[in-house]
C-alpha atoms as a PDB file:
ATOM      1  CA  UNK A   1       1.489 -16.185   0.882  1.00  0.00           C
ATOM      2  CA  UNK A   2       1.622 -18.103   4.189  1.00  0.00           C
ATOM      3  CA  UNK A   3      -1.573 -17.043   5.117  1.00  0.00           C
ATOM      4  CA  UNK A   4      -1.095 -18.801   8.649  1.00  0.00           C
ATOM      5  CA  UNK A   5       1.834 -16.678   8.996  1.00  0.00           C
ATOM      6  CA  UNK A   6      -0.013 -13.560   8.230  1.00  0.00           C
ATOM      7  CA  UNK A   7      -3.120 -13.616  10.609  1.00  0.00           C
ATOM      8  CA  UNK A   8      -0.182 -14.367  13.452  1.00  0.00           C
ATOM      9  CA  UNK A   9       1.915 -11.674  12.865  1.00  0.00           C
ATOM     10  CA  UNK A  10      -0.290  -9.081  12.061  1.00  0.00           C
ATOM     11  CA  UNK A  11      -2.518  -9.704  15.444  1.00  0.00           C
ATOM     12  CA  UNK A  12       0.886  -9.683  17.050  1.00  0.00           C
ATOM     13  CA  UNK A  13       2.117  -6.348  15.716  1.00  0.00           C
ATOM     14  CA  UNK A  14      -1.595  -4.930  16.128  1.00  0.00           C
ATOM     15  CA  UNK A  15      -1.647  -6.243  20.052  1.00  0.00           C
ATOM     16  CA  UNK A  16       1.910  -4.969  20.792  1.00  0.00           C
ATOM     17  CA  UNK A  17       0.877  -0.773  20.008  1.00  0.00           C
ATOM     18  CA  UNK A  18      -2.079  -1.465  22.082  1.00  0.00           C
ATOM     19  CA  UNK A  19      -1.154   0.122  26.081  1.00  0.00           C
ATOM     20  CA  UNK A  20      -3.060  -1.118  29.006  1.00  0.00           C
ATOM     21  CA  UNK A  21      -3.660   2.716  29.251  1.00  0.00           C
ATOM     22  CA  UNK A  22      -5.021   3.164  25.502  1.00  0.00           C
ATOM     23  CA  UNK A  23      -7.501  -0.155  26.335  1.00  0.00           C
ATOM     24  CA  UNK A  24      -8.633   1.590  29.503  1.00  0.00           C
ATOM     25  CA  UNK A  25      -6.894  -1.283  31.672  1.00  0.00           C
ATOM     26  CA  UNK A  26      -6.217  -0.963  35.035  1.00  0.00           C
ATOM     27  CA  UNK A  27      -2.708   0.008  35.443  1.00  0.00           C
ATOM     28  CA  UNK A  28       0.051  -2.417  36.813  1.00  0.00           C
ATOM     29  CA  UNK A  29       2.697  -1.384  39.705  1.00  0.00           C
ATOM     30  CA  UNK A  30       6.049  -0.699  37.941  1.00  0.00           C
ATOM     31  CA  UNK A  31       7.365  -4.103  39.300  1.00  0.00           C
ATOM     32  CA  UNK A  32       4.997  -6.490  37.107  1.00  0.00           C
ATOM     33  CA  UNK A  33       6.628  -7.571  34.232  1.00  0.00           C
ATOM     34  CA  UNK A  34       4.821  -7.004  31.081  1.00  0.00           C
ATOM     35  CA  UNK A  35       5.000  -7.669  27.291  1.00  0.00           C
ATOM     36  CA  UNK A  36       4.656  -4.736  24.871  1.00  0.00           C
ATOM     37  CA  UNK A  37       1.723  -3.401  24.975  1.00  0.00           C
ATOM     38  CA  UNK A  38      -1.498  -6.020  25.671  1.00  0.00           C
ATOM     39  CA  UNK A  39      -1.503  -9.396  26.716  1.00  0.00           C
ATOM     40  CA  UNK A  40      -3.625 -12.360  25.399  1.00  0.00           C
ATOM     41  CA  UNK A  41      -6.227 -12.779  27.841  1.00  0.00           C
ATOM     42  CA  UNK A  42      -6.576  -9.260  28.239  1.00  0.00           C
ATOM     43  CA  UNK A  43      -7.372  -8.847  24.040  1.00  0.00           C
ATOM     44  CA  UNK A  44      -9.155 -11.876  25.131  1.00  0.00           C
ATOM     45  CA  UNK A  45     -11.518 -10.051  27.788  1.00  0.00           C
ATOM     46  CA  UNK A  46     -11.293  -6.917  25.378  1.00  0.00           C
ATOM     47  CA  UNK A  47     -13.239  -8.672  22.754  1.00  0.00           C
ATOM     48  CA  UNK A  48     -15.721 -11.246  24.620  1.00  0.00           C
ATOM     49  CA  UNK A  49     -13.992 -14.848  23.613  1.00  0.00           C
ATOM     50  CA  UNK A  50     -11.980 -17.371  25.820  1.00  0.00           C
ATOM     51  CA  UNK A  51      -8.709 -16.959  26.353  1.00  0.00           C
ATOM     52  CA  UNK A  52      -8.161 -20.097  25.051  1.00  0.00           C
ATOM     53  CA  UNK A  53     -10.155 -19.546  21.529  1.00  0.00           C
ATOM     54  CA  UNK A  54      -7.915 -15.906  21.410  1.00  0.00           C
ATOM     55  CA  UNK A  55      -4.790 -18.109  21.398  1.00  0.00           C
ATOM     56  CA  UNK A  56      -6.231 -20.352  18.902  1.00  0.00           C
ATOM     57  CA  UNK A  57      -7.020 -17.080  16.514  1.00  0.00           C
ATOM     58  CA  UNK A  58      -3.402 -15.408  16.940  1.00  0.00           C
ATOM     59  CA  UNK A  59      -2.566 -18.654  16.029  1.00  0.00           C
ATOM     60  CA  UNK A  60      -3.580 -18.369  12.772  1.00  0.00           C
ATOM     61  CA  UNK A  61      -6.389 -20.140  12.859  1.00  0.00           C
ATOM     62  CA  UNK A  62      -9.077 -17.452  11.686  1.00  0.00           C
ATOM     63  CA  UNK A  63     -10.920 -19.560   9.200  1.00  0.00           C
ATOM     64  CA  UNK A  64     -13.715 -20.333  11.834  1.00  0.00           C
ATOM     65  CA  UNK A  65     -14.208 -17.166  13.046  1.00  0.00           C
ATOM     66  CA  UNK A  66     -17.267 -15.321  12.615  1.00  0.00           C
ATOM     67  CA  UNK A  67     -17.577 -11.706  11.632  1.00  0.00           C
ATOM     68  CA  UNK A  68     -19.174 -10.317  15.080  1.00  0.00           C
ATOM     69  CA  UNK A  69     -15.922 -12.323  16.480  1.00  0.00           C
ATOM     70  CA  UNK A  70     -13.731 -10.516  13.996  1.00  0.00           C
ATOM     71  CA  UNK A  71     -15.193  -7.457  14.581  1.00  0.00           C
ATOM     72  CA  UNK A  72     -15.048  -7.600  18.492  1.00  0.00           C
ATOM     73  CA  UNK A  73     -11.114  -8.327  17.639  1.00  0.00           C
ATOM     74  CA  UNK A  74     -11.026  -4.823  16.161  1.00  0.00           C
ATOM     75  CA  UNK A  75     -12.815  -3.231  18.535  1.00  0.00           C
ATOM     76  CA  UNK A  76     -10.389  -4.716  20.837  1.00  0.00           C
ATOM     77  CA  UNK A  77      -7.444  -4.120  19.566  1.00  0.00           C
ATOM     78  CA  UNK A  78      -8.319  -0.946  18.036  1.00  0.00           C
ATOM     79  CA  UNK A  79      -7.627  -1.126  14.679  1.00  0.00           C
ATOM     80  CA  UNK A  80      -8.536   1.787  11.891  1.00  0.00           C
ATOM     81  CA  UNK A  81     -10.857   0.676   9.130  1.00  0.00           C
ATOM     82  CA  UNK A  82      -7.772  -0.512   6.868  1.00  0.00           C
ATOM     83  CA  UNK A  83      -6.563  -2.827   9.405  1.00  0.00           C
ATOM     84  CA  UNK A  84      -9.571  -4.014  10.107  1.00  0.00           C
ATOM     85  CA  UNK A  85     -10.467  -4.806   5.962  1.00  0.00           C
ATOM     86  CA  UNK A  86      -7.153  -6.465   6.130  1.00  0.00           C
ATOM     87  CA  UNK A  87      -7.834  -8.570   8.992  1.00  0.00           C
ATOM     88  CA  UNK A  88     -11.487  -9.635   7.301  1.00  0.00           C
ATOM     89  CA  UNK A  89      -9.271 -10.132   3.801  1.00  0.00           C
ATOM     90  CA  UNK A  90      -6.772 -12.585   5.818  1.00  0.00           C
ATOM     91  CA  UNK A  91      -9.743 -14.450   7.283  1.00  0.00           C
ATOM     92  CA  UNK A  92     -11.183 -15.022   4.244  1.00  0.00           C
ATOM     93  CA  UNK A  93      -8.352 -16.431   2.708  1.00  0.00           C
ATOM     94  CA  UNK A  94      -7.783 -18.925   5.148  1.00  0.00           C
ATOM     95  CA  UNK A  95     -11.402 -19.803   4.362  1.00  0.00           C
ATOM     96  CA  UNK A  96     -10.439 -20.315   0.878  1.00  0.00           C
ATOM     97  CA  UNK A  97      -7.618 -22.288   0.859  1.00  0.00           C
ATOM     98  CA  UNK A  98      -9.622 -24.465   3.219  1.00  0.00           C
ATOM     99  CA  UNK A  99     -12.110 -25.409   0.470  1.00  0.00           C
ATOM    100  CA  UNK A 100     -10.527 -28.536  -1.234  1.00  0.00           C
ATOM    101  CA  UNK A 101     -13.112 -29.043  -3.519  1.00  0.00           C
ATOM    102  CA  UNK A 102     -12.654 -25.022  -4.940  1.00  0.00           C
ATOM    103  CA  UNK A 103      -9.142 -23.252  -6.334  1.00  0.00           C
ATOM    104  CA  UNK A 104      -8.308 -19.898  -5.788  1.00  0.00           C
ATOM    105  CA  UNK A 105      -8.722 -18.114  -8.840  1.00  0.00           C
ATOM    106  CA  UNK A 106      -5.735 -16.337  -9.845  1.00  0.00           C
ATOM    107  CA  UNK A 107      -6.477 -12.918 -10.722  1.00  0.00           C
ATOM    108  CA  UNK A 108      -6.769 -11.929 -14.093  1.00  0.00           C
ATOM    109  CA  UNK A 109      -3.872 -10.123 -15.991  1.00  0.00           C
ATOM    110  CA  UNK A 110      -5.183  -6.421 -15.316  1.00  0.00           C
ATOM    111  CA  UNK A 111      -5.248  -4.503 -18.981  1.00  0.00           C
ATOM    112  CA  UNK A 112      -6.231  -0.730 -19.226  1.00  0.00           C
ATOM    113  CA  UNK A 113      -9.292  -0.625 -21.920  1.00  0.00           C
ATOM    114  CA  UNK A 114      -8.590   2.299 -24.467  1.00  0.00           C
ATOM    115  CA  UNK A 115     -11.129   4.055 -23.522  1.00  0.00           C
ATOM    116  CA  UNK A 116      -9.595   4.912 -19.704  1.00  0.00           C
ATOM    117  CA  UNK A 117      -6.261   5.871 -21.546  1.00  0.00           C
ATOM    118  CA  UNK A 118      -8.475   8.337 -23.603  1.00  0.00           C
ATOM    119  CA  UNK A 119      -9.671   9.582 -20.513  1.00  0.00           C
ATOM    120  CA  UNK A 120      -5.758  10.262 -19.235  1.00  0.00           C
ATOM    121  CA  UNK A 121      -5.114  11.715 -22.221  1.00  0.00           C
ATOM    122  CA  UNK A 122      -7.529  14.156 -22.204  1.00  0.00           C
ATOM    123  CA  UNK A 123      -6.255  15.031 -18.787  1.00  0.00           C
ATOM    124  CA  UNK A 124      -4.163  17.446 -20.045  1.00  0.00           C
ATOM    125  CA  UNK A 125      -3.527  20.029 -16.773  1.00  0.00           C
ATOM    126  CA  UNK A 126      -3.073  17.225 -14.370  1.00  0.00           C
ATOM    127  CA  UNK A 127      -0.653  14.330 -14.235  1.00  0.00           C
ATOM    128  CA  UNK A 128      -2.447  10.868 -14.389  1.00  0.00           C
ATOM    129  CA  UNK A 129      -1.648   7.142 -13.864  1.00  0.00           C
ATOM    130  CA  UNK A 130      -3.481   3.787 -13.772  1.00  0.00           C
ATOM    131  CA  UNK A 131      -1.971   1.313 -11.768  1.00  0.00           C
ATOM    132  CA  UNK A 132      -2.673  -2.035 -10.283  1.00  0.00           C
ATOM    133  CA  UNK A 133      -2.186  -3.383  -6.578  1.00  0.00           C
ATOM    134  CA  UNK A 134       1.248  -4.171  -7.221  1.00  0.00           C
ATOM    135  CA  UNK A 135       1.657  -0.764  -8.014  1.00  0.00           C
ATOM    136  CA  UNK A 136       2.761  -1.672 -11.337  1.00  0.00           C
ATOM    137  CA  UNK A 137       2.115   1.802 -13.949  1.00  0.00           C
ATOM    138  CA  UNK A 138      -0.054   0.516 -16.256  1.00  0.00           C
ATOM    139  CA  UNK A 139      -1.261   3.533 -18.177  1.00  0.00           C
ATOM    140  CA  UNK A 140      -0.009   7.312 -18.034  1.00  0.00           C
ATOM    141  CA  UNK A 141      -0.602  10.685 -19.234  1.00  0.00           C
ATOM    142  CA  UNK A 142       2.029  12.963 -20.879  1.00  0.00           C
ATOM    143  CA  UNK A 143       2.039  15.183 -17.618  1.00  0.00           C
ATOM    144  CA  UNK A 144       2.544  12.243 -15.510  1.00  0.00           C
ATOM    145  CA  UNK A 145       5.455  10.615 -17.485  1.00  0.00           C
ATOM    146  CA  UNK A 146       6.797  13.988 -17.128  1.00  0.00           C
ATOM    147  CA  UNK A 147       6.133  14.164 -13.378  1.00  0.00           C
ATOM    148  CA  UNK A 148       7.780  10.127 -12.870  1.00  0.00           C
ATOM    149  CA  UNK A 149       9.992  10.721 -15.328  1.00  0.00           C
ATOM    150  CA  UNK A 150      12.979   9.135 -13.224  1.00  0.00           C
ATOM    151  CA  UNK A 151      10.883   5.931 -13.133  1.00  0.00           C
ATOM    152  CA  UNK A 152      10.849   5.991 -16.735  1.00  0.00           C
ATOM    153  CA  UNK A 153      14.021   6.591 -17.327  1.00  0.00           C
ATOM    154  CA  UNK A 154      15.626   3.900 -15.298  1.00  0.00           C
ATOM    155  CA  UNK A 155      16.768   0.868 -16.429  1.00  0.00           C
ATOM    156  CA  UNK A 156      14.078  -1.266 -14.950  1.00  0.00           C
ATOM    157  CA  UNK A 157      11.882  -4.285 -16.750  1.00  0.00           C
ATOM    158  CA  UNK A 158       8.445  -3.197 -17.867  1.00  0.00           C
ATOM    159  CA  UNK A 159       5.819  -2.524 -16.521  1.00  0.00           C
ATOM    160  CA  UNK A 160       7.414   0.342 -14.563  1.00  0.00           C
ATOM    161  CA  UNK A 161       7.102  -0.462 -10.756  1.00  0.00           C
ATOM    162  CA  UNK A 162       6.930   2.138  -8.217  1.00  0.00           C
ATOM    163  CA  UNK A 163       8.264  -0.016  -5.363  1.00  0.00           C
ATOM    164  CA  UNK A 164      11.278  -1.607  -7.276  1.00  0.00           C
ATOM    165  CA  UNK A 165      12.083   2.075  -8.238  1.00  0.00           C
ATOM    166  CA  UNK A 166      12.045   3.403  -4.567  1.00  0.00           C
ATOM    167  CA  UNK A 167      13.569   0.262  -3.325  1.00  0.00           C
ATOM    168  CA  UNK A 168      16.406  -0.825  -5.722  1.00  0.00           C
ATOM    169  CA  UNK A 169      17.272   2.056  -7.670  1.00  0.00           C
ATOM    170  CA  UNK A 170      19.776   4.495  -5.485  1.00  0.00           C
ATOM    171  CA  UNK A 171      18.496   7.685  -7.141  1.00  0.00           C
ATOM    172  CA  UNK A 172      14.846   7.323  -5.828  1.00  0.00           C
ATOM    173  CA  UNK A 173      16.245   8.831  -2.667  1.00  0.00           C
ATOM    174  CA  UNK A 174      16.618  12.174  -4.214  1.00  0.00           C
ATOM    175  CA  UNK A 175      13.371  12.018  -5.851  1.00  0.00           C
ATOM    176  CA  UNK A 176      11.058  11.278  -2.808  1.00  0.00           C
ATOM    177  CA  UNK A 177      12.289  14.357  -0.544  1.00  0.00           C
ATOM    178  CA  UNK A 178      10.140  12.875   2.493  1.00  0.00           C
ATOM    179  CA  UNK A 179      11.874   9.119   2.155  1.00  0.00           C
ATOM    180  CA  UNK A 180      10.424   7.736   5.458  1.00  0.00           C
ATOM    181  CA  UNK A 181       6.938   8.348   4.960  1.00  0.00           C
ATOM    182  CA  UNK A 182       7.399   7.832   1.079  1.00  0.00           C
ATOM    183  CA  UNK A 183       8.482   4.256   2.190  1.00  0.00           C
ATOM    184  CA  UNK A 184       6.281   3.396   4.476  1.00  0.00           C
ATOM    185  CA  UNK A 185       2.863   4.303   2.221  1.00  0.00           C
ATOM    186  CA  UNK A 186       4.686   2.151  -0.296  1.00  0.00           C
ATOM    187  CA  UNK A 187       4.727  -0.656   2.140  1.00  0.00           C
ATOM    188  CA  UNK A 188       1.715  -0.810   3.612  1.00  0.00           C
ATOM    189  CA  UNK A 189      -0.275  -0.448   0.096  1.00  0.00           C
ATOM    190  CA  UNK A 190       2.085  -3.881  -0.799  1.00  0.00           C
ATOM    191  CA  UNK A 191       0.808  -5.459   2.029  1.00  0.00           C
ATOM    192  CA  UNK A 192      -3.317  -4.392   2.031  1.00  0.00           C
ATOM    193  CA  UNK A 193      -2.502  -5.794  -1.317  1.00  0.00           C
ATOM    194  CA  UNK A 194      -1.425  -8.859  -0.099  1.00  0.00           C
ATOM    195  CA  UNK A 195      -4.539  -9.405   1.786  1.00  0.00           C
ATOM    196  CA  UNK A 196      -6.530  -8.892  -0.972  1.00  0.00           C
ATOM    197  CA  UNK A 197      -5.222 -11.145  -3.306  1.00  0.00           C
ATOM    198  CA  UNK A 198      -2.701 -13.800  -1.543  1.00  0.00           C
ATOM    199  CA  UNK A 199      -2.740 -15.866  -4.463  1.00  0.00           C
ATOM    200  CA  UNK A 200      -1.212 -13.612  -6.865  1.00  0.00           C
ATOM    201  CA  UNK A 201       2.073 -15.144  -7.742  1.00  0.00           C
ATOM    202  CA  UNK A 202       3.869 -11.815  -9.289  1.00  0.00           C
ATOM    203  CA  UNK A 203       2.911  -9.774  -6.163  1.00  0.00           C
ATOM    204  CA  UNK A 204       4.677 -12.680  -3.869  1.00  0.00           C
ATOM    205  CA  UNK A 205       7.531 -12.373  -6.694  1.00  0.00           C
ATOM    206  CA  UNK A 206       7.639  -8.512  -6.295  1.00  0.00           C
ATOM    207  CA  UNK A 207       7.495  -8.973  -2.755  1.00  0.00           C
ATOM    208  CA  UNK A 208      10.394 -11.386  -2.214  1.00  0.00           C
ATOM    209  CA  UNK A 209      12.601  -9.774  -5.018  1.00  0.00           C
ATOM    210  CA  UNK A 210      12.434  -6.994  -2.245  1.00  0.00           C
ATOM    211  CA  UNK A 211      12.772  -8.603   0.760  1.00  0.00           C
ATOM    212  CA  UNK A 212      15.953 -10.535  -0.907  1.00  0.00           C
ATOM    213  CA  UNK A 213      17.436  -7.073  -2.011  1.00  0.00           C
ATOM    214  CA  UNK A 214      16.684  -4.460   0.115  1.00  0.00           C
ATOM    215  CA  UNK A 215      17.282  -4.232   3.714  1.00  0.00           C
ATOM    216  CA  UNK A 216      15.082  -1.375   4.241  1.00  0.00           C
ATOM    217  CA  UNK A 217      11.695  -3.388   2.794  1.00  0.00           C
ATOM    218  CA  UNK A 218      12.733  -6.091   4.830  1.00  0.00           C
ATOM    219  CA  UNK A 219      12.447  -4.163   8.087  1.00  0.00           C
ATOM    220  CA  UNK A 220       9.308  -1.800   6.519  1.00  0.00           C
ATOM    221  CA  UNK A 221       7.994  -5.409   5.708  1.00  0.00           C
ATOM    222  CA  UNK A 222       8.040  -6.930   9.311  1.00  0.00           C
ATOM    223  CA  UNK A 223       5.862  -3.946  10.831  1.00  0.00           C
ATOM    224  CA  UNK A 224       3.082  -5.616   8.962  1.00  0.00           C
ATOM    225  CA  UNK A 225       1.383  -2.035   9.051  1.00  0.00           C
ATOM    226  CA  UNK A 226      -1.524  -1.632   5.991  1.00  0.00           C
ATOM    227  CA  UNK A 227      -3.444   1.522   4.455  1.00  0.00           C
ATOM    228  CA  UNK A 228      -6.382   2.842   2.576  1.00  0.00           C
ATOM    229  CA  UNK A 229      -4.986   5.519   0.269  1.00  0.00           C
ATOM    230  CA  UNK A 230      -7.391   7.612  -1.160  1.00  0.00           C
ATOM    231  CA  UNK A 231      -5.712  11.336  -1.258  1.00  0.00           C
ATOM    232  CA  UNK A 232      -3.111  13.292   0.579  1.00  0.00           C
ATOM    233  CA  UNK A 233       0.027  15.261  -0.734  1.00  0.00           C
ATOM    234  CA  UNK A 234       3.048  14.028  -1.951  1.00  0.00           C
ATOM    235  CA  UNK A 235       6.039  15.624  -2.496  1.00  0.00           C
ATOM    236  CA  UNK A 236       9.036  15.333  -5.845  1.00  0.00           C
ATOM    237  CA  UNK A 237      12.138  17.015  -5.643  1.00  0.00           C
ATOM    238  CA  UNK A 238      12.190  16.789  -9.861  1.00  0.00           C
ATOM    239  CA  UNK A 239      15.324  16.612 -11.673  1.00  0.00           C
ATOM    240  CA  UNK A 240      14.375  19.522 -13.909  1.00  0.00           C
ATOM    241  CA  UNK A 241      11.757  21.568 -12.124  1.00  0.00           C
ATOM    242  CA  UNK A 242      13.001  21.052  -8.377  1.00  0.00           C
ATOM    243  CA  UNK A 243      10.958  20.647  -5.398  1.00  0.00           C
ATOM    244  CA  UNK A 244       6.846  20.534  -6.016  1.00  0.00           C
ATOM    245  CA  UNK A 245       4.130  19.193  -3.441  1.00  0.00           C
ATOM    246  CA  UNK A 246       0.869  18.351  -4.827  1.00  0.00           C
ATOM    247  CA  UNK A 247      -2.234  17.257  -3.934  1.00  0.00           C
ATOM    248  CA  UNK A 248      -3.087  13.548  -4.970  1.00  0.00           C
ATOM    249  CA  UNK A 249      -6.362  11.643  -5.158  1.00  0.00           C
ATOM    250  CA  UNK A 250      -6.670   7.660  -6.071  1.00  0.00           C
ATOM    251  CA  UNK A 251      -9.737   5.940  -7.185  1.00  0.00           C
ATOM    252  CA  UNK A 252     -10.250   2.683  -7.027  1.00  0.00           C
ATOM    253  CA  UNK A 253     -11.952   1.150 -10.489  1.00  0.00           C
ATOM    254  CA  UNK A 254     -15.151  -0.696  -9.877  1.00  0.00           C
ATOM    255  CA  UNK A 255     -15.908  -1.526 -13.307  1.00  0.00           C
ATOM    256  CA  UNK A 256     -11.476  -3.207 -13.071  1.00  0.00           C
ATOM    257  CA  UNK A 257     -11.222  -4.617 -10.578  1.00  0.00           C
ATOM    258  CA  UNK A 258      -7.625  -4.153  -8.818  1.00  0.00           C
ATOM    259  CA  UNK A 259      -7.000  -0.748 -10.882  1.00  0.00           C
ATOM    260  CA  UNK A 260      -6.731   2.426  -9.423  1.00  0.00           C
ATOM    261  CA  UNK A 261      -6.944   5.840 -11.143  1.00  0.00           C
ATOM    262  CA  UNK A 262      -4.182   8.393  -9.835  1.00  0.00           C
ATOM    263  CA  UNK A 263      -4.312  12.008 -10.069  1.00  0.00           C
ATOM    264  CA  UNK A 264      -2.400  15.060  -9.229  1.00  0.00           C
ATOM    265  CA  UNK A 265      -3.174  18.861  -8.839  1.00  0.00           C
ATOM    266  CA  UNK A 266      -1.813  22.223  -7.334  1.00  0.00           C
ATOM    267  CA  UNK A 267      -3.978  25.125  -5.695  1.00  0.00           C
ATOM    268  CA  UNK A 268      -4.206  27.433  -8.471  1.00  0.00           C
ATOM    269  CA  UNK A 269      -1.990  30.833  -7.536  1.00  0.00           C
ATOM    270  CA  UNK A 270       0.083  28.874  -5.393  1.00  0.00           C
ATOM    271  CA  UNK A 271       4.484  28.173  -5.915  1.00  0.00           C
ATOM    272  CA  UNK A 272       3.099  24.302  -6.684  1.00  0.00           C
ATOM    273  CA  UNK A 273       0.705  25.390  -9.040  1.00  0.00           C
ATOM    274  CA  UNK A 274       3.385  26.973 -11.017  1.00  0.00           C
ATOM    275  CA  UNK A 275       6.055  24.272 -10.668  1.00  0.00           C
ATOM    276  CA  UNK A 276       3.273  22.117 -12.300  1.00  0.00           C
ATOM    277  CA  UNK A 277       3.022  24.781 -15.001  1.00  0.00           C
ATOM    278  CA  UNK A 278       6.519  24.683 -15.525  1.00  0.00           C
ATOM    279  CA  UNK A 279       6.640  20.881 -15.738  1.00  0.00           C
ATOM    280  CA  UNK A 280       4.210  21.168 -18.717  1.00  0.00           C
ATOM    281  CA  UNK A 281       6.511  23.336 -19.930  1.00  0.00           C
ATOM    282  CA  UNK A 282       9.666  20.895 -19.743  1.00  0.00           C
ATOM    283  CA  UNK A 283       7.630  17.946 -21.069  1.00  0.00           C
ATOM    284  CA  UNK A 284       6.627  19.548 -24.495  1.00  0.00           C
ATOM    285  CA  UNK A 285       9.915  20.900 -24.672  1.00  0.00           C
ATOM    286  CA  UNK A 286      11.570  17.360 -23.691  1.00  0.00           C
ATOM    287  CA  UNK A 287       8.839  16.020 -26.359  1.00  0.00           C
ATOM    288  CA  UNK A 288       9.411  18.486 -29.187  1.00  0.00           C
ATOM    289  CA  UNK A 289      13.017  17.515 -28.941  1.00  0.00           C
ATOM    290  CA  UNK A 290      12.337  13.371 -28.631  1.00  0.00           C
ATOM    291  CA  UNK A 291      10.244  14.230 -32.087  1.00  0.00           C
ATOM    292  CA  UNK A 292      13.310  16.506 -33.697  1.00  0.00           C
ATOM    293  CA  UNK A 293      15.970  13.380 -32.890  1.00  0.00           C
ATOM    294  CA  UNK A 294      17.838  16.520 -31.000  1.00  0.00           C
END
């Protein structure tokens, strides 16, 4: 990753949704001629630096910066707490790669100890995945084969890969009923990800295999917008069971690093609930018939 590249796009993006308004600015007569949203020496006077050392950091050059500096930058500019752990992630790397004397350790192959998939097996009510930053589905539960089962199915290299699935294969559309906002959660985990670990080679792989083949990542790509995504809902449109929302929670791994423990679940009572029944349903029966060769 051109980590250069990085620091000056994202504080671009970040300072272009900023409004004089939203930075309580003093408002301009309509005939001034602005850029979108703030410009330099006002982030500049936002956060407490020289106008000149601003420049210097949009630049790229964050390597030097301190973390009150860093922090006055989000203050500045605004940003919510996973922007502003991605913008501490990209200075560090600079700082890294600016150590001659030290490599960047490449991160270890991530492998899913048998005692977690015990765990997702015993998770019998709820589908379950591991996964890694690259979203790569390292480990899964019966329930949440049966809930990705499109992903499995497809004709796609292994490990299965959420974002090639969404991105290259034409009948993710139907699968992800909300595709916009299904999209751009898949994006912005790729690039927190790419913050956190700029020297992994498969992510950059992953990442230009997209960019090269998909016009939509490309543009989702540029926005340079990042998350922290620890639960929500997410909605299927199944090919068996239909339409089901559920409720999701991830957990990060402490004990692995760059794992993170997916679950699923429905409101008992509810239509969802019984959807998810159903899809229990479906997967022994799709089982029992794997087992009979029928």
């Amino acid at each position: 990753m051109d980590t250069v590249r990085e620091i000056r796009e994202f504080l671009a993006t970040r300072r272009a949704k900023i409004t004089p308004q939203q930075a309580s600015l003093p408002a301009f007569s309509s005939g001034t001629l602005r850029v979108p949203g703030l410009r330099r020496e006002e982030v500049a006077m936002l956060a407490g630096v020289s106008v000149d050392y601003y420049v210097r950091l949009e630049r790229g050059q964050l390597a030097g910066a301190s973390e009150e500096v860093l922090d006055a930058l989000c203050r500045a500019l605004q940003l919510d707490d996973a922007e502003r752990s991605h913008l501490h992630d990209l200075a560090a790397a600079q700082r890294q790669r600016q150590r001659p004397t030290r490599r960047t350790a490449r991160r270890a192959k991530e492998t899913v100890p048998a005692s977690l998939k015990r765990v997702l097996e015993s998770m019998t009510g709820s589908p379950a995945f591991i996964r890694n930053g690259r979203l790569d589905i390292l480990a899964v539960n019966d329930l949440g084969r049966a809930l990705y089962a499109p992903l499995f199915t497809a004709a796609a290299p292994a490990p299965v890969n959420i974002a090639r699935f969404q991105f290259l294969d034409p009948t993710s559309r139907g699968f992800f009923p909300d595709w916009n906002a299904s999209v751009n959660t898949t994006v912005s985990l790729l690039r927190t990800e790419a913050g956190r670990a700029p020297g992994d080679t498969d992510l950059t792989g992953l990442i230009g295999e997209l960019v090269t083949l998909s016009d939509e990542f490309r543009t989702a790509w540029a926005k340079h917008n990042v998350r922290l995504h620890h639960n929500g809902r997410k909605a299927f449109r199944h090919p068996a069971i239909g339409e089901i929302t559920l409720d999701f929670d991830a957990m990060e791994l402490p004990a692995h690093p760059g794992l993170t423990l997916t679950t699923y679940s429905a409101e008992p009572g509810t239509p969802d609930h019984d959807a998810l029944m159903l899809l229990a349903s479906w997967a022994a029966t799709d089982q029992d018939r794997a087992d009979t060769g029928s």
